[in-house]
PDB file of N, CA and C in Angstrom:
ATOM      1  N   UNK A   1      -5.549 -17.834  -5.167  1.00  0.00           N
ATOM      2  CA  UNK A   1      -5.951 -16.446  -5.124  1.00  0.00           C
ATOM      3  C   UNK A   1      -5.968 -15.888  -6.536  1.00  0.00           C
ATOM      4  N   UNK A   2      -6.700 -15.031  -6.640  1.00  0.00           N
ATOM      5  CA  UNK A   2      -7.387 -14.380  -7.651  1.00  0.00           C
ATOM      6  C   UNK A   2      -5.839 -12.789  -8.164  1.00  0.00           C
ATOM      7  N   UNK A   3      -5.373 -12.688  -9.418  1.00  0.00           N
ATOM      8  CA  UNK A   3      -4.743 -11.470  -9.646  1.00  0.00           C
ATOM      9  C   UNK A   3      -4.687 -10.426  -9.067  1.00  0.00           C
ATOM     10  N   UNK A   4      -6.338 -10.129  -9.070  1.00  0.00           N
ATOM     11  CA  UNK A   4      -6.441  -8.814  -8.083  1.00  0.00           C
ATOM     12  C   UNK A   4      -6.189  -9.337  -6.503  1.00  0.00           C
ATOM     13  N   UNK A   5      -6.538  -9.931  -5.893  1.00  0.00           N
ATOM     14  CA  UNK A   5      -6.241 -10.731  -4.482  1.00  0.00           C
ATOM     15  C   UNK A   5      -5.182 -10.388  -3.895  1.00  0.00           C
ATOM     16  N   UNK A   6      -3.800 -10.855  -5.026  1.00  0.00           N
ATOM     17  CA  UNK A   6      -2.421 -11.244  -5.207  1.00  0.00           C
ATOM     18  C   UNK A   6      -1.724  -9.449  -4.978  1.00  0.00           C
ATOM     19  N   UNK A   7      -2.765  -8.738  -6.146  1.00  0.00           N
ATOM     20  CA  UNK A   7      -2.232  -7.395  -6.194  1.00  0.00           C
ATOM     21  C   UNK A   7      -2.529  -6.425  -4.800  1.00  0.00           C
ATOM     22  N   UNK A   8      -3.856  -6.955  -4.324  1.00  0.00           N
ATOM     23  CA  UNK A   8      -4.150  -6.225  -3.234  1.00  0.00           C
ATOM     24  C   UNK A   8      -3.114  -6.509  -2.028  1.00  0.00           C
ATOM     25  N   UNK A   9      -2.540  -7.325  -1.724  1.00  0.00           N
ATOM     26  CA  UNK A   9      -1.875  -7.923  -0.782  1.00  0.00           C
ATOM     27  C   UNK A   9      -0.418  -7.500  -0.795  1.00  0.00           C
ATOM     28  N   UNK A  10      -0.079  -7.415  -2.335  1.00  0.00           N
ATOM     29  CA  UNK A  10       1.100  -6.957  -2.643  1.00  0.00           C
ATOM     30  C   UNK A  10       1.268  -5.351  -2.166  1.00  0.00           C
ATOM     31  N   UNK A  11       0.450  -4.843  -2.663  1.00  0.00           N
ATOM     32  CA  UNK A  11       0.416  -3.285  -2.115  1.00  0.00           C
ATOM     33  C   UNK A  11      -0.160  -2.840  -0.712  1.00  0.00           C
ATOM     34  N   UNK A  12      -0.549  -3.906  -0.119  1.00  0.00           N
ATOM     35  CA  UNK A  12      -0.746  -3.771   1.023  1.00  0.00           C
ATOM     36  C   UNK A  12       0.756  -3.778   1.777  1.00  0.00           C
ATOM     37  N   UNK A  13       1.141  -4.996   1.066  1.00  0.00           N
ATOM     38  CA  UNK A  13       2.626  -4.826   2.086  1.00  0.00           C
ATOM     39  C   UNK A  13       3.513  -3.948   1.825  1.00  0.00           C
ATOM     40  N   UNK A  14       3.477  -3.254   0.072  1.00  0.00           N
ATOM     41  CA  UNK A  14       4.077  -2.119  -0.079  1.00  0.00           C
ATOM     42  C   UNK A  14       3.951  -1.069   0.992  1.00  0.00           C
ATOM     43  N   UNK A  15       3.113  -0.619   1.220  1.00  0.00           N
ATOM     44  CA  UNK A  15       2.802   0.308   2.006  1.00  0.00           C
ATOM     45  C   UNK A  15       3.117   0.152   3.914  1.00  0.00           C
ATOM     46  N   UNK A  16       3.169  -0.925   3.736  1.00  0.00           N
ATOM     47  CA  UNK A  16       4.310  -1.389   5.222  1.00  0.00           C
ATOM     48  C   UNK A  16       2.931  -1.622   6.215  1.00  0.00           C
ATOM     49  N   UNK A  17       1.736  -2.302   5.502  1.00  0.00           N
ATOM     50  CA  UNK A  17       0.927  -3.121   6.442  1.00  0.00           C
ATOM     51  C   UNK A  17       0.769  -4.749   6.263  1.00  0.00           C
ATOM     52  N   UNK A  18       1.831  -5.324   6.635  1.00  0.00           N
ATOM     53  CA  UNK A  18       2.093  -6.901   6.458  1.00  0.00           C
ATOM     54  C   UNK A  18       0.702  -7.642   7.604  1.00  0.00           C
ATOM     55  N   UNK A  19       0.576  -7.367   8.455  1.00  0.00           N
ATOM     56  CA  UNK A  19      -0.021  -7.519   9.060  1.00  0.00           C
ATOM     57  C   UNK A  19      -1.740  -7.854   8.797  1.00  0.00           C
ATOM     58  N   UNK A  20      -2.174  -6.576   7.945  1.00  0.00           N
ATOM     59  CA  UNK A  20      -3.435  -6.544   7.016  1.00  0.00           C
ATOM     60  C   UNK A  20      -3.642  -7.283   5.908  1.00  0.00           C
ATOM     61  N   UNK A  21      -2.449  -7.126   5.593  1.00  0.00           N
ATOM     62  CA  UNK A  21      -2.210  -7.975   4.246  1.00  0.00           C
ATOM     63  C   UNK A  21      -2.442  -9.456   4.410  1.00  0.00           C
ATOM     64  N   UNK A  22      -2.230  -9.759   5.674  1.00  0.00           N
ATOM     65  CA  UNK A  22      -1.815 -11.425   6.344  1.00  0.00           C
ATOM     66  C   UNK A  22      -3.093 -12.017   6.224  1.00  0.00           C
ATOM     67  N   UNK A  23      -4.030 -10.835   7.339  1.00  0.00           N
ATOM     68  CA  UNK A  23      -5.438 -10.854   7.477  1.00  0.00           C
ATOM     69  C   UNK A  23      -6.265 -11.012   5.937  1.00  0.00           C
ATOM     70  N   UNK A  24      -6.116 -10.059   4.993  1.00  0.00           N
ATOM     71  CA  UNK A  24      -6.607 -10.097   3.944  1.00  0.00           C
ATOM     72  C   UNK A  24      -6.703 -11.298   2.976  1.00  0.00           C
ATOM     73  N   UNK A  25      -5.281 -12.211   2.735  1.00  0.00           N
ATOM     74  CA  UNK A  25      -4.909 -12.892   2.455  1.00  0.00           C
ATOM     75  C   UNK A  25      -5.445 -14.557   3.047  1.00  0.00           C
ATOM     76  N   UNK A  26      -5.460 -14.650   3.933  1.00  0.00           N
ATOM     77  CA  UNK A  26      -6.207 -15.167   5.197  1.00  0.00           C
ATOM     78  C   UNK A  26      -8.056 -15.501   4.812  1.00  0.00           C
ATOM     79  N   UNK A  27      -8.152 -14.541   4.823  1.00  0.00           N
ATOM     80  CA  UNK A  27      -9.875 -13.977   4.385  1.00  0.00           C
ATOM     81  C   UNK A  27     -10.101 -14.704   2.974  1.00  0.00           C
ATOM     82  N   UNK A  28      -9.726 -14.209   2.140  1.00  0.00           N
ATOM     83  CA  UNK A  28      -9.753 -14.632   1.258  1.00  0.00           C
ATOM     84  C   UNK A  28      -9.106 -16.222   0.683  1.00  0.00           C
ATOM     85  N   UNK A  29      -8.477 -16.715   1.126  1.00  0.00           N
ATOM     86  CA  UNK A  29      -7.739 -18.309   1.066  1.00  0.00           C
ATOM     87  C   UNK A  29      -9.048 -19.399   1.485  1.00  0.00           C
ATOM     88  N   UNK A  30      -9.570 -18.764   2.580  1.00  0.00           N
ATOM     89  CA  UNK A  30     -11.141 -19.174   3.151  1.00  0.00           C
ATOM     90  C   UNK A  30     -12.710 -18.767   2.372  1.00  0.00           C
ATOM     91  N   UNK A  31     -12.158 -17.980   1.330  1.00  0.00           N
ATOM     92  CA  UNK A  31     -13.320 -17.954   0.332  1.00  0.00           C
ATOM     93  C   UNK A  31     -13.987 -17.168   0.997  1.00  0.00           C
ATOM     94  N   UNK A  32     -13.581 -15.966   2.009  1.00  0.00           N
ATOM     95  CA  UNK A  32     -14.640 -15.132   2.507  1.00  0.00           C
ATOM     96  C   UNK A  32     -14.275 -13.296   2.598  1.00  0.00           C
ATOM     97  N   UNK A  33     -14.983 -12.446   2.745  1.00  0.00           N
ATOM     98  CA  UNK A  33     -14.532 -11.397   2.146  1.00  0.00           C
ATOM     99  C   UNK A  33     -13.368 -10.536   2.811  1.00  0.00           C
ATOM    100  N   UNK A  34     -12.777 -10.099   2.998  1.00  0.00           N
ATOM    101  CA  UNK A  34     -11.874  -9.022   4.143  1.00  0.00           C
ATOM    102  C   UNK A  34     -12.502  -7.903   4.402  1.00  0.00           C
ATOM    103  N   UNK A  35     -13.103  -7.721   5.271  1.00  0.00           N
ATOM    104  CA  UNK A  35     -13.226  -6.484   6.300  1.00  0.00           C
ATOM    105  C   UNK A  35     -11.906  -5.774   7.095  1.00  0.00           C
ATOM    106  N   UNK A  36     -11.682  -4.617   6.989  1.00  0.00           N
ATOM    107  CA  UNK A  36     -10.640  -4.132   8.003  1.00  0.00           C
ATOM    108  C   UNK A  36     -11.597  -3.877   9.102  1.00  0.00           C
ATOM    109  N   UNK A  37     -10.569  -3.689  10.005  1.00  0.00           N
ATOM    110  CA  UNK A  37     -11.358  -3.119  11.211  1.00  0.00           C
ATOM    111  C   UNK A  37     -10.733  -1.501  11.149  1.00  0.00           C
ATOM    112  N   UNK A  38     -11.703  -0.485  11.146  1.00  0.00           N
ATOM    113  CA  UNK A  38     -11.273   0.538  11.182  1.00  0.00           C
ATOM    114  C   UNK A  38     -11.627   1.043  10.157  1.00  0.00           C
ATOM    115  N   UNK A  39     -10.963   1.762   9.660  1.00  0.00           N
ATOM    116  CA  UNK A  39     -10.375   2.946   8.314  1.00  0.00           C
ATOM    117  C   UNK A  39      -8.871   2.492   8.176  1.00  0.00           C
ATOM    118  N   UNK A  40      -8.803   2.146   6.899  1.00  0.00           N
ATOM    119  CA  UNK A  40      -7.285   1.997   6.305  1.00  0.00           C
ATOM    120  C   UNK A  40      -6.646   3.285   5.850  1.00  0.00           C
ATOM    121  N   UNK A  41      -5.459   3.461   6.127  1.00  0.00           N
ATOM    122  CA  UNK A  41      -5.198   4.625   5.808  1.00  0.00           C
ATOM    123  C   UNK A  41      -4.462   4.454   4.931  1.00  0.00           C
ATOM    124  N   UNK A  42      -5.083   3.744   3.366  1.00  0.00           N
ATOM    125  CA  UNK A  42      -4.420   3.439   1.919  1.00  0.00           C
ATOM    126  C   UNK A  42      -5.052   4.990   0.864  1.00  0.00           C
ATOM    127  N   UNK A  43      -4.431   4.522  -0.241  1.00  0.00           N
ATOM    128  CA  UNK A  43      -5.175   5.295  -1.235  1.00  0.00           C
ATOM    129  C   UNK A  43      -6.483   4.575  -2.042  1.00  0.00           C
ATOM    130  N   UNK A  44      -7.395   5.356  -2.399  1.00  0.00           N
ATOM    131  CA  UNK A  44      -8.130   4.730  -3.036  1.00  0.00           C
ATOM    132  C   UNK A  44      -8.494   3.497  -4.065  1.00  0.00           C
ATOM    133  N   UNK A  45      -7.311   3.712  -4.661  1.00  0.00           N
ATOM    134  CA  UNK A  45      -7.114   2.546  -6.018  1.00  0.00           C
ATOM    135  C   UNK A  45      -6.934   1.426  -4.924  1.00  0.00           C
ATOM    136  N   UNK A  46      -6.414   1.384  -3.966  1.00  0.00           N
ATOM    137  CA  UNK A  46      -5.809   0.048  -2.931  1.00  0.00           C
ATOM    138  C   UNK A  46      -7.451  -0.388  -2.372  1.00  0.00           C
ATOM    139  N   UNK A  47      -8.700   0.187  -2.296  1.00  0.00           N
ATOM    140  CA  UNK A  47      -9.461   0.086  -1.287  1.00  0.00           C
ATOM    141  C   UNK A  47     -10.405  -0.335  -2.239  1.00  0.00           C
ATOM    142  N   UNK A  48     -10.302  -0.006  -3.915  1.00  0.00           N
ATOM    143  CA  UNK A  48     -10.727  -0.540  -4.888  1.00  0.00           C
ATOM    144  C   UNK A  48     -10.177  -1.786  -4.638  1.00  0.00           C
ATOM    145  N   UNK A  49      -9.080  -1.914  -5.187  1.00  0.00           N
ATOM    146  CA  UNK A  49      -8.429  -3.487  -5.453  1.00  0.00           C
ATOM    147  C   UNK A  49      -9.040  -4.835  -4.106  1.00  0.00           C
ATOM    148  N   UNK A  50      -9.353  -3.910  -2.855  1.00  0.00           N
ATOM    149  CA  UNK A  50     -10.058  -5.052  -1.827  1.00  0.00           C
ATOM    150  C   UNK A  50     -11.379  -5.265  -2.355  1.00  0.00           C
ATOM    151  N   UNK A  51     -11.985  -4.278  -2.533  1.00  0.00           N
ATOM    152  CA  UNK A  51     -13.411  -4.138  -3.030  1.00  0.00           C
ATOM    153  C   UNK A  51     -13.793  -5.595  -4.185  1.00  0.00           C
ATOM    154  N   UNK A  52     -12.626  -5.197  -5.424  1.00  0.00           N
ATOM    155  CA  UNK A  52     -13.123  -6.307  -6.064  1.00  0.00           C
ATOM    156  C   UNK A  52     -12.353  -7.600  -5.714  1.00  0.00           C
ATOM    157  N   UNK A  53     -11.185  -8.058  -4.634  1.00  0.00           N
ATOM    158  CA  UNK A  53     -11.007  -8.943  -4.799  1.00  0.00           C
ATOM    159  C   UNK A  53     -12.193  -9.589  -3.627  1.00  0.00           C
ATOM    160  N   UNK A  54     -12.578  -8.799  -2.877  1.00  0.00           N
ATOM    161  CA  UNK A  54     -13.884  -9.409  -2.126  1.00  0.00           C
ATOM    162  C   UNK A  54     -14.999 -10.432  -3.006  1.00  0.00           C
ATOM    163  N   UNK A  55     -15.135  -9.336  -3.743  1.00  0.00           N
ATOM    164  CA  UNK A  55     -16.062  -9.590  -5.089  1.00  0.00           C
ATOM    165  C   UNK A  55     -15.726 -10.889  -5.420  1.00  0.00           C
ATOM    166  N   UNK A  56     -14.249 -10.881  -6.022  1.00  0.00           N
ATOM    167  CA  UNK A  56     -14.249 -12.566  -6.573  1.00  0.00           C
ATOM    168  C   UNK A  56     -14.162 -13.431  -5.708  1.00  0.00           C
ATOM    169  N   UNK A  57     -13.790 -13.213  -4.194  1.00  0.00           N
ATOM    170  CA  UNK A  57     -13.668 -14.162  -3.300  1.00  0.00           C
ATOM    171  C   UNK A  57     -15.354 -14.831  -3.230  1.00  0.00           C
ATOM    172  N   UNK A  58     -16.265 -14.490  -3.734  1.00  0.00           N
ATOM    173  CA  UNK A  58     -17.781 -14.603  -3.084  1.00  0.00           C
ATOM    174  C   UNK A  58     -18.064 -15.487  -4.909  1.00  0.00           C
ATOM    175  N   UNK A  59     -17.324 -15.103  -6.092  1.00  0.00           N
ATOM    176  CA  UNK A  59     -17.909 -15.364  -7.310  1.00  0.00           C
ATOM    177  C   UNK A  59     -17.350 -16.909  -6.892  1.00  0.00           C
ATOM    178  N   UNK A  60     -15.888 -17.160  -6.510  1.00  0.00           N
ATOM    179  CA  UNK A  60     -15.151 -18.330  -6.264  1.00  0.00           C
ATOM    180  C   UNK A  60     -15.547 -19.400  -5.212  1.00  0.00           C
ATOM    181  N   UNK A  61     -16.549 -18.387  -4.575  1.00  0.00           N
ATOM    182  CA  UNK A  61     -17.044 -19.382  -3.067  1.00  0.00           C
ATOM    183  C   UNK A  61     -18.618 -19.806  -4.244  1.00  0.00           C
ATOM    184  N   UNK A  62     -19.312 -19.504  -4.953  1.00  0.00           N
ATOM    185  CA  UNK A  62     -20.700 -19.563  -5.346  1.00  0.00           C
ATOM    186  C   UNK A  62     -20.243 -20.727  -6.315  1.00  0.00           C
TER     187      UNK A  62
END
């Protein structure tokens, strides 16, 4: 996993969603992007940090 990946996951579980984080983590280990289902109810900088680790999950799969 990618820094940002690592960081997104980390603050995912900060925020007391282990669960998403699992999923996210998951997603990405498979070289593919994380979708939530729903609306996350994070802060922005957190929804950034998925955004680009999506990003590298797709630079790392190419």
């Amino acid at each position: 996993m990618t820094p940002h990946q690592d960081k997104a996951v980390w603050e995912l579980c900060c925020q007391g969603l282990h669960g998403i984080a699992a999923e996210a983590e998951q997603a990405w280990a498979r070289g593919q992007d994380y979708t939530p289902k729903g609306q996350l109810p994070v802060a922005r900088e957190i929804r950034e940090l998925i955004r680009i680790a999506n990003w590298e999950s797709q630079r790392q799969a190419a």
